[in-house]
Protein backbone atom coordinates (compact mmCIF):
# COMPACT_ATOMS: atom_id res chain seq x y z
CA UNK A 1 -48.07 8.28 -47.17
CA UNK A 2 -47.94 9.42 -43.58
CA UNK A 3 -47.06 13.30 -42.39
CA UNK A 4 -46.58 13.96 -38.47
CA UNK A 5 -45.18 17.41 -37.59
CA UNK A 6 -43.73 18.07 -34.67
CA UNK A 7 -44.19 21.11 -32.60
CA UNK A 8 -43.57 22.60 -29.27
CA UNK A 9 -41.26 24.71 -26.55
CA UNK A 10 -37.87 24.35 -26.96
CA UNK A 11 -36.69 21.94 -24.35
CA UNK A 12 -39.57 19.76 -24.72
CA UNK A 13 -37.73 16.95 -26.40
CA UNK A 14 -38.67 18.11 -29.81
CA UNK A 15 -35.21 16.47 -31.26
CA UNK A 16 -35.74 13.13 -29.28
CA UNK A 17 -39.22 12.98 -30.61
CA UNK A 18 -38.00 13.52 -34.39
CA UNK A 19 -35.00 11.19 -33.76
CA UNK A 20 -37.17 8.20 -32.73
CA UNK A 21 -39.29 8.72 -35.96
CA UNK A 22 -36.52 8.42 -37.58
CA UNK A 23 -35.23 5.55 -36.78
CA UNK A 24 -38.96 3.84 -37.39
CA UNK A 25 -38.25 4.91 -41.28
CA UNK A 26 -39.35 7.78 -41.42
CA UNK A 27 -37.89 11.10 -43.56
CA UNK A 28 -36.93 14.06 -41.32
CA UNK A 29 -36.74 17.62 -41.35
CA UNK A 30 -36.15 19.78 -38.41
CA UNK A 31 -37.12 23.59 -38.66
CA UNK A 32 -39.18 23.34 -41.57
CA UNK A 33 -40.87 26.56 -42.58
CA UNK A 34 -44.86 26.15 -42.03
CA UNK A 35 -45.22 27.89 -45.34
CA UNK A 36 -43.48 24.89 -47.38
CA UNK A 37 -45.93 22.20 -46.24
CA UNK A 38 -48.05 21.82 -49.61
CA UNK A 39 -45.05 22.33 -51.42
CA UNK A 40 -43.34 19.35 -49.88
CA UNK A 41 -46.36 16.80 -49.96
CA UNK A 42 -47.06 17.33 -53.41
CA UNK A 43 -43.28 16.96 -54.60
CA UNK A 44 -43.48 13.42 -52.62
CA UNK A 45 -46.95 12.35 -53.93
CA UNK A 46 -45.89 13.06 -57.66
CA UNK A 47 -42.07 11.48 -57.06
CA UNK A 48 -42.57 7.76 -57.40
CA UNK A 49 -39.85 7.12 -55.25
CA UNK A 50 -40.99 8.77 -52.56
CA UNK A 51 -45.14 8.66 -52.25
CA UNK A 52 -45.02 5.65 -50.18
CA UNK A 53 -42.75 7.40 -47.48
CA UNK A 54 -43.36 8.57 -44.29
CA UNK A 55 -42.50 11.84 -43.21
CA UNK A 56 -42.02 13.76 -40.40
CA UNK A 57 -40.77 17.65 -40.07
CA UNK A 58 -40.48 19.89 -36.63
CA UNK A 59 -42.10 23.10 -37.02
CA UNK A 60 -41.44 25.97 -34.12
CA UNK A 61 -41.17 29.39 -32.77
CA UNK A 62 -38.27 29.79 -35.31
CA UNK A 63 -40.34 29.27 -38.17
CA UNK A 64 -42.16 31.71 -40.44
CA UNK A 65 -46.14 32.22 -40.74
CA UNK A 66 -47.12 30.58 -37.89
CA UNK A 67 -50.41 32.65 -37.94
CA UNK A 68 -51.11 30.56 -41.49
CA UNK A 69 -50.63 27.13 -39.75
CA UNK A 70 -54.69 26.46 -38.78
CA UNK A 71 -55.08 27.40 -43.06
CA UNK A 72 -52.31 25.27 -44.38
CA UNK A 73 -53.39 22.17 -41.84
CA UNK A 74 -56.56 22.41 -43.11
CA UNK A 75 -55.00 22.38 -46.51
CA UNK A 76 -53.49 19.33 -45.80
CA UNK A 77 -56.47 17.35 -43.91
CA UNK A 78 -58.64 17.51 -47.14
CA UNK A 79 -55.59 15.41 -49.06
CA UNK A 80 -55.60 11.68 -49.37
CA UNK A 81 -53.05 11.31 -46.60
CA UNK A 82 -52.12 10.57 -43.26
CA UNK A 83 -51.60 13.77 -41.38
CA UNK A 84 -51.34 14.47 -37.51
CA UNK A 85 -49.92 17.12 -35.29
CA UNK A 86 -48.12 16.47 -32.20
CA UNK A 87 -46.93 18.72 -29.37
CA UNK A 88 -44.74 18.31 -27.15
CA UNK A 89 -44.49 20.27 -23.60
CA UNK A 90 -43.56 20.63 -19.85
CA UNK A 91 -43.63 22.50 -17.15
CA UNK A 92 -42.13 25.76 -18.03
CA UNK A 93 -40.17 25.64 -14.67
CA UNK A 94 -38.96 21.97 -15.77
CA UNK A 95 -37.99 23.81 -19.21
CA UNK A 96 -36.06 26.38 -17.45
CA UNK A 97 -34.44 23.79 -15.21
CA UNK A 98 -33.46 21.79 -18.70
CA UNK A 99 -31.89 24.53 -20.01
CA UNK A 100 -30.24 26.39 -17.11
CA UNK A 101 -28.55 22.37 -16.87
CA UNK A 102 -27.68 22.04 -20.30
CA UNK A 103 -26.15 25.92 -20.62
CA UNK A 104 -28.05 26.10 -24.20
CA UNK A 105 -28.91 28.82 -25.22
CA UNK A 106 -32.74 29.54 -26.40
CA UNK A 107 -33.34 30.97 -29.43
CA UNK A 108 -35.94 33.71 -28.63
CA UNK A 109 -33.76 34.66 -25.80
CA UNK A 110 -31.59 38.53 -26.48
CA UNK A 111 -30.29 41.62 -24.80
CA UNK A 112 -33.94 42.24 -24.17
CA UNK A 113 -35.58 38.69 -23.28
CA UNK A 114 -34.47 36.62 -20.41
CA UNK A 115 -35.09 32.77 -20.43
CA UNK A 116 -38.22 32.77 -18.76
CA UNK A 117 -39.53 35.61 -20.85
CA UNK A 118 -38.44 33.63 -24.10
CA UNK A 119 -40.08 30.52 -22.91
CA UNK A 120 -43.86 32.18 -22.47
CA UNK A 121 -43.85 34.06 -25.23
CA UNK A 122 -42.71 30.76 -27.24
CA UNK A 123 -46.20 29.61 -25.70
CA UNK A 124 -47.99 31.88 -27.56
CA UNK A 125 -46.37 32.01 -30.88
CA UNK A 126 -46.93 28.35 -30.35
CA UNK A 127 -50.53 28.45 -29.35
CA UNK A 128 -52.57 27.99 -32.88
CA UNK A 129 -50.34 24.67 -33.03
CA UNK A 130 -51.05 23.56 -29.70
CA UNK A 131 -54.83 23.81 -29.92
CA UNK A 132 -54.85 21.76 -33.71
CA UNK A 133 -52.84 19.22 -32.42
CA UNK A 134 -53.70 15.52 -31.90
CA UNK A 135 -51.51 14.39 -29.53
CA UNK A 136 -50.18 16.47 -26.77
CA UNK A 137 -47.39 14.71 -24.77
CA UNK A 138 -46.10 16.41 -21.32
CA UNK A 139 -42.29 15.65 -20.86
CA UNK A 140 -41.98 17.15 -17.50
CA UNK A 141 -41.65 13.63 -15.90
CA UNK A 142 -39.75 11.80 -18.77
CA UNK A 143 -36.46 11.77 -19.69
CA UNK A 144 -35.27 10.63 -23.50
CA UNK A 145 -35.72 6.92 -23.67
CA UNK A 146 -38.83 6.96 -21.55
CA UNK A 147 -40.05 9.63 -24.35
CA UNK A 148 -39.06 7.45 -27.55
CA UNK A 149 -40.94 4.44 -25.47
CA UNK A 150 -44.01 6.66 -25.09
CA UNK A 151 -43.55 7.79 -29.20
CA UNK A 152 -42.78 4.22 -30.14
CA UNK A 153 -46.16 2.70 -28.24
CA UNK A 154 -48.93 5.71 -28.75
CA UNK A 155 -47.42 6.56 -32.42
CA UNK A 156 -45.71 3.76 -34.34
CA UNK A 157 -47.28 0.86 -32.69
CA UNK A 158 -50.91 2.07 -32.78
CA UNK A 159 -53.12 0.53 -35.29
CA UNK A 160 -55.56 2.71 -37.57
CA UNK A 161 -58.66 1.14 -35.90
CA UNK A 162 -59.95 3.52 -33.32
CA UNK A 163 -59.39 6.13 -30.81
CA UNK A 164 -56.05 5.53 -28.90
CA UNK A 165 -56.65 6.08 -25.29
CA UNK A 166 -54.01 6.75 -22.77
CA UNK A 167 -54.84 6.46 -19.03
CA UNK A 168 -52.78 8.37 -16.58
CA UNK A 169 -51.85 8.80 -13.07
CA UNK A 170 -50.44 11.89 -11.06
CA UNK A 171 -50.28 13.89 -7.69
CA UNK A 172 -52.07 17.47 -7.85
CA UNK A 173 -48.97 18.34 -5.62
CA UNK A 174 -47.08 17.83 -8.71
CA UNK A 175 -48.94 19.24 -11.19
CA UNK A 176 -51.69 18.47 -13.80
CA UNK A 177 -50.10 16.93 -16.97
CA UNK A 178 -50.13 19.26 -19.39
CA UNK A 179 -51.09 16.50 -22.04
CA UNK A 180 -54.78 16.10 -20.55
CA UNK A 181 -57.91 15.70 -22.52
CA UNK A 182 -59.96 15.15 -19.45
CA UNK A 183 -58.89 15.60 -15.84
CA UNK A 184 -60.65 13.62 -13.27
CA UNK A 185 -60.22 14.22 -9.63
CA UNK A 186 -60.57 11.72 -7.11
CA UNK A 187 -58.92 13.37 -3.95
CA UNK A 188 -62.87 12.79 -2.42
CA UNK A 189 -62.05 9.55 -1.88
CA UNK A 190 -61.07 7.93 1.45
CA UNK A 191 -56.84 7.66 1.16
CA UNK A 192 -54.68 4.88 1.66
CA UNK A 193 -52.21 7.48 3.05
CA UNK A 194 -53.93 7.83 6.40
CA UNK A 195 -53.05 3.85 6.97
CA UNK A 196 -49.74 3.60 8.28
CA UNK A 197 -49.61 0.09 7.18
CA UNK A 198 -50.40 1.50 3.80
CA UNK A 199 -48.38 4.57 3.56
CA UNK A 200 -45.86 3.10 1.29
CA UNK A 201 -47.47 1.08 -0.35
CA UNK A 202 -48.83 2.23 -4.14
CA UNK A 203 -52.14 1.45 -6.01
CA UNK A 204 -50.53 -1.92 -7.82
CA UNK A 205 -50.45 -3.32 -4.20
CA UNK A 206 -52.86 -5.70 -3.54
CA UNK A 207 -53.19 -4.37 0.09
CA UNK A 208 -54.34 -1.19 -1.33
CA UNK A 209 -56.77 -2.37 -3.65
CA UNK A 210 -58.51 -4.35 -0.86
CA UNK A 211 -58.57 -1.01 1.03
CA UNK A 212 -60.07 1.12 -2.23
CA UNK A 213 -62.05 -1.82 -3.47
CA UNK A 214 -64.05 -1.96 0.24
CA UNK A 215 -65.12 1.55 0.27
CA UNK A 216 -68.24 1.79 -1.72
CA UNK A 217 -67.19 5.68 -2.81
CA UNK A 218 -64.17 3.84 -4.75
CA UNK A 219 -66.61 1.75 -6.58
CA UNK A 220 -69.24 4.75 -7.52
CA UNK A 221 -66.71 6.93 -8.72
CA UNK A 222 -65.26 4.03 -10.81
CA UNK A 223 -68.50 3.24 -12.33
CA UNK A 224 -69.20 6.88 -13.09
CA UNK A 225 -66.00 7.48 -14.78
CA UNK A 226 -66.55 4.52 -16.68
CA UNK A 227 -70.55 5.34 -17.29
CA UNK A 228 -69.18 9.28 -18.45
CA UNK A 229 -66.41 7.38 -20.87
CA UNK A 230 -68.35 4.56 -22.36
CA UNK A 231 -70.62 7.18 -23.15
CA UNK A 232 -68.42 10.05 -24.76
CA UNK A 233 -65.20 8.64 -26.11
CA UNK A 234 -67.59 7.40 -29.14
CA UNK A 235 -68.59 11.01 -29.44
CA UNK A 236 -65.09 12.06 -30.07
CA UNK A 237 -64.28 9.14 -32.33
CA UNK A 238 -67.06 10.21 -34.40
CA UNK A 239 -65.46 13.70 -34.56
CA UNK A 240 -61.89 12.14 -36.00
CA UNK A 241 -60.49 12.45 -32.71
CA UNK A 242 -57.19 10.27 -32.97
CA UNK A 243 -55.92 10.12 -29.14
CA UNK A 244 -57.20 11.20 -26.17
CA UNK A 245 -55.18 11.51 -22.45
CA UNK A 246 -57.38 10.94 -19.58
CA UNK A 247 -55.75 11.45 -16.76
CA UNK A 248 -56.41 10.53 -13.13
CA UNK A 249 -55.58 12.34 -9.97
CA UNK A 250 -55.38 12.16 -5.90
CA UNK A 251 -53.06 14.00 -3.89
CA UNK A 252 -49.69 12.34 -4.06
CA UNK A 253 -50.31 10.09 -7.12
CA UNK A 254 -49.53 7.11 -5.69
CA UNK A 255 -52.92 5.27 -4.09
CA UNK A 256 -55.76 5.96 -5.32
CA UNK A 257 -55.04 7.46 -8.81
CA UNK A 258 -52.68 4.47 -9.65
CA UNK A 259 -55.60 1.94 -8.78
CA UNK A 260 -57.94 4.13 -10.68
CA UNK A 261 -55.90 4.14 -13.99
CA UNK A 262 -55.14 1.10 -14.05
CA UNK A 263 -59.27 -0.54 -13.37
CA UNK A 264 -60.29 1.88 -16.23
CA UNK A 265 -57.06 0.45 -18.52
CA UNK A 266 -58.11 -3.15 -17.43
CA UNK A 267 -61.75 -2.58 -18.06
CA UNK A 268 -61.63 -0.71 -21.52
CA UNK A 269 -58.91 -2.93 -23.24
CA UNK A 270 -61.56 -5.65 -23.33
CA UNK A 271 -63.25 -3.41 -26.15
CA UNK A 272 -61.09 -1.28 -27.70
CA UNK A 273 -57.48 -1.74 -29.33
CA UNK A 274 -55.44 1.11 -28.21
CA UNK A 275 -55.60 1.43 -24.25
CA UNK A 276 -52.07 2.57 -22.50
CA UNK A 277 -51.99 2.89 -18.98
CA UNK A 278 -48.85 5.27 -17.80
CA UNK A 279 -48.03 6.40 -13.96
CA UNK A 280 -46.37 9.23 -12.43
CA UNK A 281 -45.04 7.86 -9.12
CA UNK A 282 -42.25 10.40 -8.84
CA UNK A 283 -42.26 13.74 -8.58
């Protein structure tokens, strides 16, 4: 039996997240009360019918005794069962875009709270979630399918046999991704930019990497990167860690970063099973 809860700010893509687990077979429950956890394994593990099902449930701001969430997950970690926690989040100017767009309405907002008010303080009712989680996904960049995609290939397609890693690309003008585990920066190195020929070009060009791959700062930082990873990621395997987002950055996010990602994705699938490389080209 598998469990995955589902948590984070409204307009995160929550329902999209749920939807595409349930159309992988699994059962789900939006707006389940935090509380009812225990109650709902055990009724599946002692139902016949049901101990072999997945489930999944979406617990957030709405729910009660959020402050008992770190208890009741630990609760449910020392059962025989499957049993992660992933969050879902953006920007919370992207979530105030999405729902300024959409004219729904948010459900901490009142006479009192305005939209943006609702939206941090659903941050930190959220918070003891957020930290417990082990998968954080940043939506700001992804619309639905590109979400079920990203839920379909780190989720439901990953294998139980080690950590699954996730290399990513992005532009610091843009913003870090929320999702990070580590953040590496590599605006130090020389840019492709500054080459006309270059300029709009991306990291998957070959022109490019014949640029990056002749600087010999390109190569050392690539080689430390890979030294610091080789060397930790065992560390948090060790600790249960299920997934870990490392992502990649230069200015734009569209020479150096992309190249970067996608070397470290090249080199690590040859030794471990779970390696995703994703890009943000776009702002």
């Amino acid at each position: 039996m598998k469990l995955i809860i589902i948590s984070g700010r409204s307009g995160s893509g929550k329902s999209t997240a749920l939807k595409a687990l349930e159309d992988a077979g699994f059962n789900c429950i939006d707006n389940f009360p935090a509380n009812l956890l225990g109650s709902l394994v055990d009724n599946a593990r002692n139902d016949p019918m049901q101990s072999q099902t997945n489930i999944a449930v979406c617990i957030d701001a709405r729910t009660t005794d959020l402050d008992r969430f770190p208890e009741i997950l630990g609760s449910l970690k020392k059962l025989e069962l499957s049993c992660q926690v992933i969050y879902l989040d953006a920007l919370s100017p992207t979530l105030v875009k999405r729902f300024s767009e959409t004219r729904r309405r948010h459900p901490l907002t009142n006479s009192s709270t305005d939209l943006r008010q609702a939206i941090e303080t659903e941050h930190e009712l959220l918070d003891g979630i957020s930290e417990l989680s082990d998968l954080r996904i940043d939506t700001t960049m992804l619309d639905g399918s590109q979400l079920v995609d990203l839920i379909e290939s780190r989720v439901l397609k990953t294998t139980d046999a080690g950590l699954s890693l996730l290399f990513r690309s992005f532009g610091f003008k843009f913003g870090v991704p929320v999702d990070a585990d580590l953040v590496f920066d590599i605006r130090c190195l020389p840019n492709p930019y500054w080459k006309e020929a270059l300029r709009p070009l991306t990291g998957f060009d070959v022109e490019v990497v014949r640029y990056l791959e002749a600087q010999p700062l390109v190569i050392e930082m690539f080689d430390d990167i890979k030294g610091y990873l080789e060397n930790w990621l065992p560390r948090f395997e060790d600790s249960h860690r299920v997934y870990m987002t490392v992502a990649i950055g230069c200015t734009g996010g569209q020479h150096r970063s992309v190249y970067m990602a996608q070397r470290l994705g090249e080199h690590f699938k040859q030794t471990m099973p779970n390696v995703l490389v994703r890009h943000r080209l776009t702002s």
